[in-house]
PDB file of N, CA and C in Angstrom:
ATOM      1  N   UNK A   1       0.849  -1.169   0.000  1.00  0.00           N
ATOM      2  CA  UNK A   1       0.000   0.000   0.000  1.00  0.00           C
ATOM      3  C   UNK A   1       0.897   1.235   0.000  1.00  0.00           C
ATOM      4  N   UNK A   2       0.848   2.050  -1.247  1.00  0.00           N
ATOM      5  CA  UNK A   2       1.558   3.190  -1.221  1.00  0.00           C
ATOM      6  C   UNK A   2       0.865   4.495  -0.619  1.00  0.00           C
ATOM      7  N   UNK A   3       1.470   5.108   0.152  1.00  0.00           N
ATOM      8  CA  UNK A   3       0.687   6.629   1.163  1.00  0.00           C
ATOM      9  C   UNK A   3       1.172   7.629   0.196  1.00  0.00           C
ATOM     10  N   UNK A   4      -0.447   8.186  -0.211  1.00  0.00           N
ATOM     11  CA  UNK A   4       0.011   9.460  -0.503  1.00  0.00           C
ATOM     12  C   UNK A   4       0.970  10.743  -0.009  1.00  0.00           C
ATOM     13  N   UNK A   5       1.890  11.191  -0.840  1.00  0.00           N
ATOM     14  CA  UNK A   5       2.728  12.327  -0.353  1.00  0.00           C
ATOM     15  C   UNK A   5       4.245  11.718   0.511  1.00  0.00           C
ATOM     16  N   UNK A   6       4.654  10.172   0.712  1.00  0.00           N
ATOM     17  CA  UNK A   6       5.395   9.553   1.225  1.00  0.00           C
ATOM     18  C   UNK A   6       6.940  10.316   0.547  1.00  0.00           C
ATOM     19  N   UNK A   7       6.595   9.999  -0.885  1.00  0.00           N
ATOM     20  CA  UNK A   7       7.837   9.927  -1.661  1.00  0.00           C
ATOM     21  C   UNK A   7       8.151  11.876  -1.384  1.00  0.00           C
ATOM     22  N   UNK A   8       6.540  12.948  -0.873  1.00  0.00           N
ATOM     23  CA  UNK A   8       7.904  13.977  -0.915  1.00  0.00           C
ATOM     24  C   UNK A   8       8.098  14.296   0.334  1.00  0.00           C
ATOM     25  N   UNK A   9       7.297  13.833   1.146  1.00  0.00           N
ATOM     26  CA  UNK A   9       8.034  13.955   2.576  1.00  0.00           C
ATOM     27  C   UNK A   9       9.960  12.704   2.777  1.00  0.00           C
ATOM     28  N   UNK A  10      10.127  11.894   2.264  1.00  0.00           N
ATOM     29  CA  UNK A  10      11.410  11.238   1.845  1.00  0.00           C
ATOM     30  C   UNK A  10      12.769  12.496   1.058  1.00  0.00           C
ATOM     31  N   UNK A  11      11.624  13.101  -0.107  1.00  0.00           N
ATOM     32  CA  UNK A  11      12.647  13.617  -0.572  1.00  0.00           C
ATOM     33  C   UNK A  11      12.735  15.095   0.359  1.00  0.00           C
ATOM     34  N   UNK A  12      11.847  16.076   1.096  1.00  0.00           N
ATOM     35  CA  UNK A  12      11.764  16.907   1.769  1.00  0.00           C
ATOM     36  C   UNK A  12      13.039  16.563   3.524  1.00  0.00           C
ATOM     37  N   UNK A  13      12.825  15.110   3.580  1.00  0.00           N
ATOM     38  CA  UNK A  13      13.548  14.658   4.836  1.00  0.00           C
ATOM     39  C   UNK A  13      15.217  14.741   4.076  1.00  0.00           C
ATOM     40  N   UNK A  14      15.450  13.930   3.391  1.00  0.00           N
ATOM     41  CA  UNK A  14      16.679  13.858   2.720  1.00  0.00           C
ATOM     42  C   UNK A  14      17.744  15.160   2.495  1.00  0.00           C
ATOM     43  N   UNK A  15      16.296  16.046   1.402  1.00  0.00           N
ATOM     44  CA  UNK A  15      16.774  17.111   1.358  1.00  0.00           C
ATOM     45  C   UNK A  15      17.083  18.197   2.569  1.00  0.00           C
ATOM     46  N   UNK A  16      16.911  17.779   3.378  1.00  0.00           N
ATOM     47  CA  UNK A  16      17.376  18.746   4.946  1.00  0.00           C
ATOM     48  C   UNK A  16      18.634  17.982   5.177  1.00  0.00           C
ATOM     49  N   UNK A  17      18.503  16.789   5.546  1.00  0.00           N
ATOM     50  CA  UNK A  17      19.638  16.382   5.830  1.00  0.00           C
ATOM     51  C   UNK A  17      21.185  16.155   5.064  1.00  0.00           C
ATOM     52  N   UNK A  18      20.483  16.253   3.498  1.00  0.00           N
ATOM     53  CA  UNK A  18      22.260  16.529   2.870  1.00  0.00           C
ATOM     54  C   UNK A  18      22.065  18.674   2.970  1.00  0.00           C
ATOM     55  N   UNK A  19      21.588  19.325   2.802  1.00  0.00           N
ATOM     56  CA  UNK A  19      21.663  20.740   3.158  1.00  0.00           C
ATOM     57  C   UNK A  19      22.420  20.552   4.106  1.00  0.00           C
ATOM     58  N   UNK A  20      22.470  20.455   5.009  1.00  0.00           N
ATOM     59  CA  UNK A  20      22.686  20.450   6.731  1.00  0.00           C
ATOM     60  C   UNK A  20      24.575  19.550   7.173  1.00  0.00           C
ATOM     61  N   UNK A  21      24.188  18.549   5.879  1.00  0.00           N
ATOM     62  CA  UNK A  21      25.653  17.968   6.040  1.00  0.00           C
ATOM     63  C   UNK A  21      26.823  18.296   5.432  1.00  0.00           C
ATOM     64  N   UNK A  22      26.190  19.498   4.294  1.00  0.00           N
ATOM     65  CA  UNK A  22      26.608  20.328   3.396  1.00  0.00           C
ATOM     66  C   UNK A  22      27.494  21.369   3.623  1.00  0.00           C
ATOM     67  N   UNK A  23      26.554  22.313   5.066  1.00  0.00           N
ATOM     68  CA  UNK A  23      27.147  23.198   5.187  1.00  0.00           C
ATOM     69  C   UNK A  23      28.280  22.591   6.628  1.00  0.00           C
ATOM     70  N   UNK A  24      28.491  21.454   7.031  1.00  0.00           N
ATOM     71  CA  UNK A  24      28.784  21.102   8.144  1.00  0.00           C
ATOM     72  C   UNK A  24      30.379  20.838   7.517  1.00  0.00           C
ATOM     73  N   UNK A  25      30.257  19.895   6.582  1.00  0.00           N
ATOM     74  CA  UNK A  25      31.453  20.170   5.547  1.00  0.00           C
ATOM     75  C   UNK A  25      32.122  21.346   4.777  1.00  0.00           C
ATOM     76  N   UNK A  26      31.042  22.146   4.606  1.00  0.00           N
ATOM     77  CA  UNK A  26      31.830  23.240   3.914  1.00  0.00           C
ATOM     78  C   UNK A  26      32.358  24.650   5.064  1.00  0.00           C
ATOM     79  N   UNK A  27      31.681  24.455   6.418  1.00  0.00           N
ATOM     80  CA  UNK A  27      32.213  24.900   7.588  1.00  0.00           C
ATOM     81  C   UNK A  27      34.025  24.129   7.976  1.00  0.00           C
ATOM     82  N   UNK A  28      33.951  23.023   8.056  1.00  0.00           N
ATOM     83  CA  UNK A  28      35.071  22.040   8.294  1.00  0.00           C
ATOM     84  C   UNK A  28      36.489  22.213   6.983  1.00  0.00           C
ATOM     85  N   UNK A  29      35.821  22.535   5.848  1.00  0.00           N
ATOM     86  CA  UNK A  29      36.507  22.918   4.806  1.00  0.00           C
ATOM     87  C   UNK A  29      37.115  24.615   5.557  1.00  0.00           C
ATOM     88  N   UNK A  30      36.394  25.171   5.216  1.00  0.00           N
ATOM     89  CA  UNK A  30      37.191  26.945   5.974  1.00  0.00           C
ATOM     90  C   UNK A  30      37.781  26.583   7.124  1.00  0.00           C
ATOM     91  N   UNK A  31      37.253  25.804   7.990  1.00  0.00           N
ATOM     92  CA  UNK A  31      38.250  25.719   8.873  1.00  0.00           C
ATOM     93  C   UNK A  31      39.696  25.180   8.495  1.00  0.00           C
ATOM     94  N   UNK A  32      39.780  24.239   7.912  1.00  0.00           N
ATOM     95  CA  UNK A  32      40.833  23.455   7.646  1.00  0.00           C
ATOM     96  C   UNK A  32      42.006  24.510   6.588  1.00  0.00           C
ATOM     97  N   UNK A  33      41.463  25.326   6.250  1.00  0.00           N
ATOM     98  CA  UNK A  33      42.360  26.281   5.632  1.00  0.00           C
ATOM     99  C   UNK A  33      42.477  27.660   5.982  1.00  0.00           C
ATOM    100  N   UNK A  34      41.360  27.912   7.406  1.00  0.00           N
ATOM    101  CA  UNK A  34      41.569  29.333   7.981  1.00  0.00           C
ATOM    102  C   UNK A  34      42.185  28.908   9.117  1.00  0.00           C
ATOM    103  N   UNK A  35      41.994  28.341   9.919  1.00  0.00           N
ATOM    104  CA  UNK A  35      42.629  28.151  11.472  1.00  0.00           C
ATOM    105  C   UNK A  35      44.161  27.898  11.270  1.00  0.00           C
ATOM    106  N   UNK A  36      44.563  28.628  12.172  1.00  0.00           N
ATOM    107  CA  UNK A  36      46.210  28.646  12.497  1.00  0.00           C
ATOM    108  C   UNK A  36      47.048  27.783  12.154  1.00  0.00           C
ATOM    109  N   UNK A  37      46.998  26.765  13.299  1.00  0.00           N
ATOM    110  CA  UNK A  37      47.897  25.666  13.752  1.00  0.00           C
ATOM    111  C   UNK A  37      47.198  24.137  13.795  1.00  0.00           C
ATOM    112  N   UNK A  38      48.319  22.726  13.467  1.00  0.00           N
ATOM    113  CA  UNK A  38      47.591  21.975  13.436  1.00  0.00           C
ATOM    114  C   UNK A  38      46.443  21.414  14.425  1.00  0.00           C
ATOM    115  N   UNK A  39      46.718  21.854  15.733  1.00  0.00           N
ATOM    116  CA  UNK A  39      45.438  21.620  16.738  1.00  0.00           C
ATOM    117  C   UNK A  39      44.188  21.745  16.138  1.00  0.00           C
ATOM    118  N   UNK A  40      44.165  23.704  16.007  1.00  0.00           N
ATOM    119  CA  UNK A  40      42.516  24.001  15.332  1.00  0.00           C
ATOM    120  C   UNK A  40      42.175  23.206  14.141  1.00  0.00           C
ATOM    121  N   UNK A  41      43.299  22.790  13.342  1.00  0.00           N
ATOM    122  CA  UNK A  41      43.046  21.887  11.739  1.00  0.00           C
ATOM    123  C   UNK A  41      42.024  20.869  12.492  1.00  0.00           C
ATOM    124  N   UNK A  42      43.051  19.940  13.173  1.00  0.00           N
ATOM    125  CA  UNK A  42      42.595  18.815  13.953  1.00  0.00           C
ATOM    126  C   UNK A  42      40.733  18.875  14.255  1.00  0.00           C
ATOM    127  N   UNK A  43      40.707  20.006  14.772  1.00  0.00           N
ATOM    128  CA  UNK A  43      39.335  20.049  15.428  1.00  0.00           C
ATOM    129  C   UNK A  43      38.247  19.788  14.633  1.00  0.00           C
ATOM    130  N   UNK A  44      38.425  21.113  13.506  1.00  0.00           N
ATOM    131  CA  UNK A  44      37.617  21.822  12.024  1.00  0.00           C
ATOM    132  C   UNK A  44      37.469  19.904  11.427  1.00  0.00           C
ATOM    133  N   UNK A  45      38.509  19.278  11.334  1.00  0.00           N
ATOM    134  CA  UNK A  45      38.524  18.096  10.551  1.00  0.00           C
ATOM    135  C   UNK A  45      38.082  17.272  11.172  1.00  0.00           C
ATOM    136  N   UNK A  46      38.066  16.856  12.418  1.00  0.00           N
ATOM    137  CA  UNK A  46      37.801  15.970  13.082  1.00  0.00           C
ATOM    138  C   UNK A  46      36.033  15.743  13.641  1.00  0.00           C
ATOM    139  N   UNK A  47      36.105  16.911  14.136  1.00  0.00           N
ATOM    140  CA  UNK A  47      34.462  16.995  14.486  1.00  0.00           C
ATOM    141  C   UNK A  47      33.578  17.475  13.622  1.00  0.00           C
ATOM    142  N   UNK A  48      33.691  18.242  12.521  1.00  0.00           N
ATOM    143  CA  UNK A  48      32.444  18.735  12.136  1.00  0.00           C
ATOM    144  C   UNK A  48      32.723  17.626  10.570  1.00  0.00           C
ATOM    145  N   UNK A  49      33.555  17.317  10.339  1.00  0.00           N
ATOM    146  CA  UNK A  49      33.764  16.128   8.436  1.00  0.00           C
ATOM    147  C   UNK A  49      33.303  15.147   9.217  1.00  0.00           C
ATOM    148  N   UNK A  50      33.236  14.971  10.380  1.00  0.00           N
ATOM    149  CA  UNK A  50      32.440  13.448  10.728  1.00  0.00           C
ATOM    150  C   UNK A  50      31.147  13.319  11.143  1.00  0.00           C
ATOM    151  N   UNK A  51      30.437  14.910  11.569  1.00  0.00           N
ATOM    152  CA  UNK A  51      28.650  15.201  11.504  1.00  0.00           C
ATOM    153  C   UNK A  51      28.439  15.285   9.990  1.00  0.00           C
ATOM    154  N   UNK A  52      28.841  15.993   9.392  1.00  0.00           N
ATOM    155  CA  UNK A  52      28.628  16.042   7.843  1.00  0.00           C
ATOM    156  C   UNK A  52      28.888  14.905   7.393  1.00  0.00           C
ATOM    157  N   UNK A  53      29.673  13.991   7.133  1.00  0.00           N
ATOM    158  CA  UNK A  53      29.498  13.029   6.423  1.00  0.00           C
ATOM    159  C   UNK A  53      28.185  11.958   7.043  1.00  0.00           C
ATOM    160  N   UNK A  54      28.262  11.915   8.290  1.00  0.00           N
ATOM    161  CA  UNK A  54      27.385  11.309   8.490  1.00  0.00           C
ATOM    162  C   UNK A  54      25.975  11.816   8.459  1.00  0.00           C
ATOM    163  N   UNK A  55      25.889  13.121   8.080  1.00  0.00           N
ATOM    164  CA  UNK A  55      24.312  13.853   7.756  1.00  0.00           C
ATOM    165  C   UNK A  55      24.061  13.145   6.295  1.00  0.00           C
ATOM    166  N   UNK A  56      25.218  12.972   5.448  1.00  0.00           N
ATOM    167  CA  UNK A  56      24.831  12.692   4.275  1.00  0.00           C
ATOM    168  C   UNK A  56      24.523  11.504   4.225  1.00  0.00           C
ATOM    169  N   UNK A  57      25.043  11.004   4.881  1.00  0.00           N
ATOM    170  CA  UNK A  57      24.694   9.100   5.018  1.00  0.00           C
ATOM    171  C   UNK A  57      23.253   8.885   5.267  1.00  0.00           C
ATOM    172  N   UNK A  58      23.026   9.779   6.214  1.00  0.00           N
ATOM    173  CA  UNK A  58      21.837  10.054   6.800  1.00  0.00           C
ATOM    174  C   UNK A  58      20.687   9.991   5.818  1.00  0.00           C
ATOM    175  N   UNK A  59      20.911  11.654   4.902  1.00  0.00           N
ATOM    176  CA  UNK A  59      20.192  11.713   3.746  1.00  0.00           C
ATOM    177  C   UNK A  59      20.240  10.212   2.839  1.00  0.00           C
ATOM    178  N   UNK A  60      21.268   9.624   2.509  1.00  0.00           N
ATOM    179  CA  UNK A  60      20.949   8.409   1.768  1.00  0.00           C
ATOM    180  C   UNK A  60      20.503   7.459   1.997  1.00  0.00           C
ATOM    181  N   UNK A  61      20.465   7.171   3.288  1.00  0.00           N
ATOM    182  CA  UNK A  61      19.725   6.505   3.640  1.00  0.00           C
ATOM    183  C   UNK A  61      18.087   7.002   3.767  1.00  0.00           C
ATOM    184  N   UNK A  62      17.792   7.584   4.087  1.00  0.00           N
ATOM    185  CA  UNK A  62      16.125   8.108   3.367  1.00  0.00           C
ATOM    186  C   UNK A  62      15.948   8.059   2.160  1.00  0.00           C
ATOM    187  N   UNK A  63      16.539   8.005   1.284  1.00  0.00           N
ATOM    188  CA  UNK A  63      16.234   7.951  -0.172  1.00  0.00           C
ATOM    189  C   UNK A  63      16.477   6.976  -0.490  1.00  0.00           C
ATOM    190  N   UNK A  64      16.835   5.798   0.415  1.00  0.00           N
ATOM    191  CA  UNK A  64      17.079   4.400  -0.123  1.00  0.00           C
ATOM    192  C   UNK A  64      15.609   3.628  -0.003  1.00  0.00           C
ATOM    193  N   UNK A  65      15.095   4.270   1.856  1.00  0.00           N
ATOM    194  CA  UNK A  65      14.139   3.373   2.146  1.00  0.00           C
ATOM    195  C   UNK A  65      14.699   2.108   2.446  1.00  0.00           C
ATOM    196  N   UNK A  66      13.736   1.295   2.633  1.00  0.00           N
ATOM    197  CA  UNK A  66      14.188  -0.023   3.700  1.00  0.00           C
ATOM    198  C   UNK A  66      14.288  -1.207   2.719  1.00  0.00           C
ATOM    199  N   UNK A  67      15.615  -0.576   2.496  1.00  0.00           N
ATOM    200  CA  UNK A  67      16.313  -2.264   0.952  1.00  0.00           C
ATOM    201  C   UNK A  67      17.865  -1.898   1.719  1.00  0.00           C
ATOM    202  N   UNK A  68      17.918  -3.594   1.158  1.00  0.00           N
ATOM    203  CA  UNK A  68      19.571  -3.678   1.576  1.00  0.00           C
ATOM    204  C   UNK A  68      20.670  -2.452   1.388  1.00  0.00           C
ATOM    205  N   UNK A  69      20.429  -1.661   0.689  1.00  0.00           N
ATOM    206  CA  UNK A  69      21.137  -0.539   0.557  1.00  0.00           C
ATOM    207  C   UNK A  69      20.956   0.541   2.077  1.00  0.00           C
ATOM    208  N   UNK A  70      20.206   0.375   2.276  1.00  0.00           N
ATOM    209  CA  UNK A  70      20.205   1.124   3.563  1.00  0.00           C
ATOM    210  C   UNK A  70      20.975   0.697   4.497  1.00  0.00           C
ATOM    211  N   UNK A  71      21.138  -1.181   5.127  1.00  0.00           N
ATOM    212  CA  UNK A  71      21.490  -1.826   6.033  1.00  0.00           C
ATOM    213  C   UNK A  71      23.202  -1.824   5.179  1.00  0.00           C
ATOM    214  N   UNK A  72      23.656  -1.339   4.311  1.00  0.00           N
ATOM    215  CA  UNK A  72      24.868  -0.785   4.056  1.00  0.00           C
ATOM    216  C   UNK A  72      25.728   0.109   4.221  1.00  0.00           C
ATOM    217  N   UNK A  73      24.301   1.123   3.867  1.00  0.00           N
ATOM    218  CA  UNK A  73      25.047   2.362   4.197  1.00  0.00           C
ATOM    219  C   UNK A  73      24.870   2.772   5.960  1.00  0.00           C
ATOM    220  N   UNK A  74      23.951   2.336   6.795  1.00  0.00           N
ATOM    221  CA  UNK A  74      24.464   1.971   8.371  1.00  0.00           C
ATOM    222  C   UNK A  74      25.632   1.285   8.962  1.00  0.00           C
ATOM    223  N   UNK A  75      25.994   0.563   7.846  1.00  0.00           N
ATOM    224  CA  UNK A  75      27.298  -0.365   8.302  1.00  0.00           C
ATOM    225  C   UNK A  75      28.640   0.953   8.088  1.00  0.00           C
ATOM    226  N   UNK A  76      28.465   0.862   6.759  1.00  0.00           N
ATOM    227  CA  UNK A  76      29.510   2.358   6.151  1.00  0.00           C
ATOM    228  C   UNK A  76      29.263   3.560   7.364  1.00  0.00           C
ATOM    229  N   UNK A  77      27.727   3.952   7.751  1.00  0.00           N
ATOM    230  CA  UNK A  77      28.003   5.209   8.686  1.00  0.00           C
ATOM    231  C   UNK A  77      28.922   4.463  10.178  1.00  0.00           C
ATOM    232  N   UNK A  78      28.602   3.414  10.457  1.00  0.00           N
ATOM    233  CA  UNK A  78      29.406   3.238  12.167  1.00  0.00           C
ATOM    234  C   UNK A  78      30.878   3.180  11.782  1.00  0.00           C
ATOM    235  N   UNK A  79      31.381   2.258  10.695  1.00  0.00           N
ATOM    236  CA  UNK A  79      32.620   2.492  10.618  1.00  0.00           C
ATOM    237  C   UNK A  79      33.211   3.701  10.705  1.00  0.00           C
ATOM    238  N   UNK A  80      32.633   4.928  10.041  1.00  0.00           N
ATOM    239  CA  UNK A  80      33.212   5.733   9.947  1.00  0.00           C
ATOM    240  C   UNK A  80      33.277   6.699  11.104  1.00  0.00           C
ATOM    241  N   UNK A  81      32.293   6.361  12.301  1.00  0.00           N
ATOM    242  CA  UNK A  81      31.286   6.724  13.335  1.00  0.00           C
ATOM    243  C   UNK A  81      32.891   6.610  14.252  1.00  0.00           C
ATOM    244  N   UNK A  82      32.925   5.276  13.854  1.00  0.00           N
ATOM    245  CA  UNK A  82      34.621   4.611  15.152  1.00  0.00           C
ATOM    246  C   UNK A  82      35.855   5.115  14.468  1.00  0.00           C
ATOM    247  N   UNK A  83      35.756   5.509  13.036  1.00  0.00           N
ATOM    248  CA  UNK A  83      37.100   5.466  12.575  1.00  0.00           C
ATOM    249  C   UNK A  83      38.213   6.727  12.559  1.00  0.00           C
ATOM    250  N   UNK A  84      36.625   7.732  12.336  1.00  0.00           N
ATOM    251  CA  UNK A  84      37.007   8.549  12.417  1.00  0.00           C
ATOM    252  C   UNK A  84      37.455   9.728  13.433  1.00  0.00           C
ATOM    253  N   UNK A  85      36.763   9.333  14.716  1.00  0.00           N
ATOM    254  CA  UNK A  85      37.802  10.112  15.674  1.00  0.00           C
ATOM    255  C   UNK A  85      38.926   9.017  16.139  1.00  0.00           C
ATOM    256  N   UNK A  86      39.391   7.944  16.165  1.00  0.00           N
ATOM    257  CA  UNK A  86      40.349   6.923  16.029  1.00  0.00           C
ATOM    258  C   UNK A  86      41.509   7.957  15.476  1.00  0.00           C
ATOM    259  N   UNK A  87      41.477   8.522  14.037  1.00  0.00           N
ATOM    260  CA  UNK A  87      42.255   8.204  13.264  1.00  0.00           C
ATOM    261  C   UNK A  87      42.764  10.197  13.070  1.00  0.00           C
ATOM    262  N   UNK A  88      42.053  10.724  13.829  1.00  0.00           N
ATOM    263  CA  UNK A  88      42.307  12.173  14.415  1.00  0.00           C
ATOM    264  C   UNK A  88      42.934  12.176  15.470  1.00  0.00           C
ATOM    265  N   UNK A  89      42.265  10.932  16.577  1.00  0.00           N
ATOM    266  CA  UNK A  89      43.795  10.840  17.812  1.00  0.00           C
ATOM    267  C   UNK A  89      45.084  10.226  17.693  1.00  0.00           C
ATOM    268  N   UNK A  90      45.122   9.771  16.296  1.00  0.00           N
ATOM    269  CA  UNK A  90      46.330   9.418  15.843  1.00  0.00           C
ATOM    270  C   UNK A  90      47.166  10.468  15.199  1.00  0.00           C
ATOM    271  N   UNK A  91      46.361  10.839  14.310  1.00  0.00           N
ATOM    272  CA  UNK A  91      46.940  12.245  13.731  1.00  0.00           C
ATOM    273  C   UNK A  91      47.513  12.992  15.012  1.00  0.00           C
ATOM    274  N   UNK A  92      46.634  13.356  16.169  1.00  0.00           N
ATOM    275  CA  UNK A  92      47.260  14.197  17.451  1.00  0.00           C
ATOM    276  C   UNK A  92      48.360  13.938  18.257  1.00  0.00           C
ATOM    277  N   UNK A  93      48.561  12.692  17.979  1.00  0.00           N
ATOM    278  CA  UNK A  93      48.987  11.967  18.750  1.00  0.00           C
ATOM    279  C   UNK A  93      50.579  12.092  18.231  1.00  0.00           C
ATOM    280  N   UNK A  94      50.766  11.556  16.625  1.00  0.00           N
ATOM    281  CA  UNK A  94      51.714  11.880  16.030  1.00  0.00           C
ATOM    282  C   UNK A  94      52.075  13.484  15.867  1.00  0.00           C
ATOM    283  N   UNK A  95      51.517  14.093  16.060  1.00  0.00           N
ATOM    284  CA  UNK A  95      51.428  15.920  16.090  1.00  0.00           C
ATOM    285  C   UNK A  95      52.180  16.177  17.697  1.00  0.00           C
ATOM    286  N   UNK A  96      51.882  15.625  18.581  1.00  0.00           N
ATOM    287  CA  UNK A  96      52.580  15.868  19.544  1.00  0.00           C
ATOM    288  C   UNK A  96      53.801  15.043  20.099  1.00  0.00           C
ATOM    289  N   UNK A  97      53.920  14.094  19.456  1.00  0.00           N
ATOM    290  CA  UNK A  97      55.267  13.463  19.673  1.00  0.00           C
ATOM    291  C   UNK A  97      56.081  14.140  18.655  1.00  0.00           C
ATOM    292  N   UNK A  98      55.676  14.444  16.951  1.00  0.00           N
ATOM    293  CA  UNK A  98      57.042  15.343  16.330  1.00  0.00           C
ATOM    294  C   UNK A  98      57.124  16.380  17.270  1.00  0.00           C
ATOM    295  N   UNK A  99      56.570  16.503  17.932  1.00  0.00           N
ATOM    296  CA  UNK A  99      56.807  18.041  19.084  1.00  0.00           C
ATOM    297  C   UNK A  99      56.442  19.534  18.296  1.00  0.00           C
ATOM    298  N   UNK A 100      55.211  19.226  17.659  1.00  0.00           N
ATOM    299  CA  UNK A 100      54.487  20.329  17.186  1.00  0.00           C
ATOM    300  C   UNK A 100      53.112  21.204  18.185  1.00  0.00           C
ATOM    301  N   UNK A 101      54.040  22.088  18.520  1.00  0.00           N
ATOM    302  CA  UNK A 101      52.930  22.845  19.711  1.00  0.00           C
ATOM    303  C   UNK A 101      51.862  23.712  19.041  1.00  0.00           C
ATOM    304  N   UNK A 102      51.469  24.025  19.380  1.00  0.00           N
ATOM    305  CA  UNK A 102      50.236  25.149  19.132  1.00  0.00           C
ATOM    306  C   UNK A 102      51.033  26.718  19.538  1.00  0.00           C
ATOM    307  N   UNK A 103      50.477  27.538  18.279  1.00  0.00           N
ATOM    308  CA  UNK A 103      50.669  28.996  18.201  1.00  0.00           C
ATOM    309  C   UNK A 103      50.713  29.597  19.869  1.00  0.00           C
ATOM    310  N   UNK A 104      49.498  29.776  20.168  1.00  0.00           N
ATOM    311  CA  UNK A 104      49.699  30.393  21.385  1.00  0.00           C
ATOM    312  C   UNK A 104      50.345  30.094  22.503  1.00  0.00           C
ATOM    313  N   UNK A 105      51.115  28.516  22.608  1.00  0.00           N
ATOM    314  CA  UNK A 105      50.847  28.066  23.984  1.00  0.00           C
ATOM    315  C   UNK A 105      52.231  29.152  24.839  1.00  0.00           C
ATOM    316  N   UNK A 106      51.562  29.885  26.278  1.00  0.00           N
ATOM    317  CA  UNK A 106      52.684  30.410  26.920  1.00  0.00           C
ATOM    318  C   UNK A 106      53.410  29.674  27.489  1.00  0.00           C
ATOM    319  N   UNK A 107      53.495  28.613  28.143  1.00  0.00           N
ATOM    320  CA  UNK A 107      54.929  27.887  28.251  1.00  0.00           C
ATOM    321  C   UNK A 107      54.795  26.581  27.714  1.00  0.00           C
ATOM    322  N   UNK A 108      56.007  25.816  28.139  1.00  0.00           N
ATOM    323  CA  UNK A 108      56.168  24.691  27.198  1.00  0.00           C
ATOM    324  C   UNK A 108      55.040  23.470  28.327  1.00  0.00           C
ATOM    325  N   UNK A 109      54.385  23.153  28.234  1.00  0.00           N
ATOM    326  CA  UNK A 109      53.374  22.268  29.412  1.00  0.00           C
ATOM    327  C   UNK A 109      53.519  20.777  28.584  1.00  0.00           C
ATOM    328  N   UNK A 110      53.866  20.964  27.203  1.00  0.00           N
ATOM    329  CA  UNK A 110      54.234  19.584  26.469  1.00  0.00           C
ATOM    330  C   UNK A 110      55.198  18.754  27.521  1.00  0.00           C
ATOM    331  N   UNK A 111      56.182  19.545  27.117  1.00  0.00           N
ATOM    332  CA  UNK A 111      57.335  19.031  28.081  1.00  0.00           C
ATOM    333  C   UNK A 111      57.503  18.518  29.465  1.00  0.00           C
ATOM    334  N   UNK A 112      56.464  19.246  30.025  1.00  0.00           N
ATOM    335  CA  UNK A 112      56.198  18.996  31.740  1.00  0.00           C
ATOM    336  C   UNK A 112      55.482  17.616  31.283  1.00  0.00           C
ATOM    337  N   UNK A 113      54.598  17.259  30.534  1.00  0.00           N
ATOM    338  CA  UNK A 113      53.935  15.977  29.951  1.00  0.00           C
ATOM    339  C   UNK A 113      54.507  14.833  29.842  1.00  0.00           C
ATOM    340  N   UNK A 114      56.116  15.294  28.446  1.00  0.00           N
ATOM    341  CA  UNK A 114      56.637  14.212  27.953  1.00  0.00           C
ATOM    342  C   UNK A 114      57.844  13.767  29.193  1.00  0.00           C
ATOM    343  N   UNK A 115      58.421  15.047  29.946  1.00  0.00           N
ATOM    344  CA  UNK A 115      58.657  14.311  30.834  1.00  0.00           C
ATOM    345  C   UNK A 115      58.442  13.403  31.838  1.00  0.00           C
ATOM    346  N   UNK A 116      57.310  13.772  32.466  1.00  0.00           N
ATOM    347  CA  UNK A 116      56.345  13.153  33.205  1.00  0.00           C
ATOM    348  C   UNK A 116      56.379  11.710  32.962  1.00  0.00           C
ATOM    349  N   UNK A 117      56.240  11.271  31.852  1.00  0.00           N
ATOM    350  CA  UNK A 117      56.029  10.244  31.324  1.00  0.00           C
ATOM    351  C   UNK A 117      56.889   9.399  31.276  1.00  0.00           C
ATOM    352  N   UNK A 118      58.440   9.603  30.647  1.00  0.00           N
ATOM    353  CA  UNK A 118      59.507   9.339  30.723  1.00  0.00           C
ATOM    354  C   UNK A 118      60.272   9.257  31.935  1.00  0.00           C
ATOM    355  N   UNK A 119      60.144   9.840  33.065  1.00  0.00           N
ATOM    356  CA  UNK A 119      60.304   9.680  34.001  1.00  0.00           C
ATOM    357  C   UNK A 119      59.756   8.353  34.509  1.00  0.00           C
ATOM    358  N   UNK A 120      58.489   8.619  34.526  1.00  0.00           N
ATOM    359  CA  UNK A 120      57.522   6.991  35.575  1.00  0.00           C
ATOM    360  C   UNK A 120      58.270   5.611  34.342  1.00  0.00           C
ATOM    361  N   UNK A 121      58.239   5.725  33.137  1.00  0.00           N
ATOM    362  CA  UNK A 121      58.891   4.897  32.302  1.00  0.00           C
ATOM    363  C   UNK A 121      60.690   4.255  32.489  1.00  0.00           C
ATOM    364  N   UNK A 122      61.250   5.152  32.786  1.00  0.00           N
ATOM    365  CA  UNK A 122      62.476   5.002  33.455  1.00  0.00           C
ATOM    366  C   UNK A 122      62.474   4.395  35.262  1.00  0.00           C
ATOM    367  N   UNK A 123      61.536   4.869  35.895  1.00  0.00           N
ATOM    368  CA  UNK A 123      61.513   3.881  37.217  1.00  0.00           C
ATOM    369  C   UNK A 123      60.720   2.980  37.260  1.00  0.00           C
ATOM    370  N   UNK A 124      60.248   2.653  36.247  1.00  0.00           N
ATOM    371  CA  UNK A 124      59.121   0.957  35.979  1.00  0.00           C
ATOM    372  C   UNK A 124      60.334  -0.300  35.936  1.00  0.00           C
TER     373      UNK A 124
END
């Protein structure tokens, strides 16, 4: 039984949600080429390319409706759900071991860190 008006409330739902994932990406884009230092990159890239992509997933999945293509592209959104802040604390991670600080920082607090660390590592 097909409901009248289904198919444009689908395309009315869709269409909000790629708008919306649109500008979430194209926010994450200016960031990634206005912000300073790699920290703010980090952020711009990390948090808002992973609401946007997943708004769009979102949208495709409404326009799939309930066929195996949907139970795909849910699989595709969690991976990317886990992968992608994973693979930003790696990026950070490697960002602060080359010993790349951030613009503003007033003293070195890295260092109070990496020593810290190296220290309890040396009396283990």
């Amino acid at each position: 039984m097909d409901i009248p008006g289904i198919d444009l409330l689908r395309d009315i739902a869709s269409g909000i949600a790629f708008t919306i994932g649109a500008v979430f990406l194209l926010i994450g884009t200016f960031g990634m080429l206005r912000l300073p230092d790699v920290w703010s990159r980090l952020h711009a890239a990390g948090i808002v390319d992973t609401v946007g992509a997943e708004l769009m997933l979102v949208g495709m999945m409404i326009q799939a409706g309930f066929t195996q293509a949907t139970v795909k592209l849910l699989l595709i959104s969690l991976f990317l759900f886990v992968t992608s802040p994973t693979a930003t604390h790696a990026v950070a991670n490697a960002a602060f071991i080359a010993g790349i600080r951030p613009v503003r920082l007033r003293r070195n607090e890295a260092a109070e860190v990496i020593g810290e660390t190296a220290n309890k590592a040396a009396k283990s």
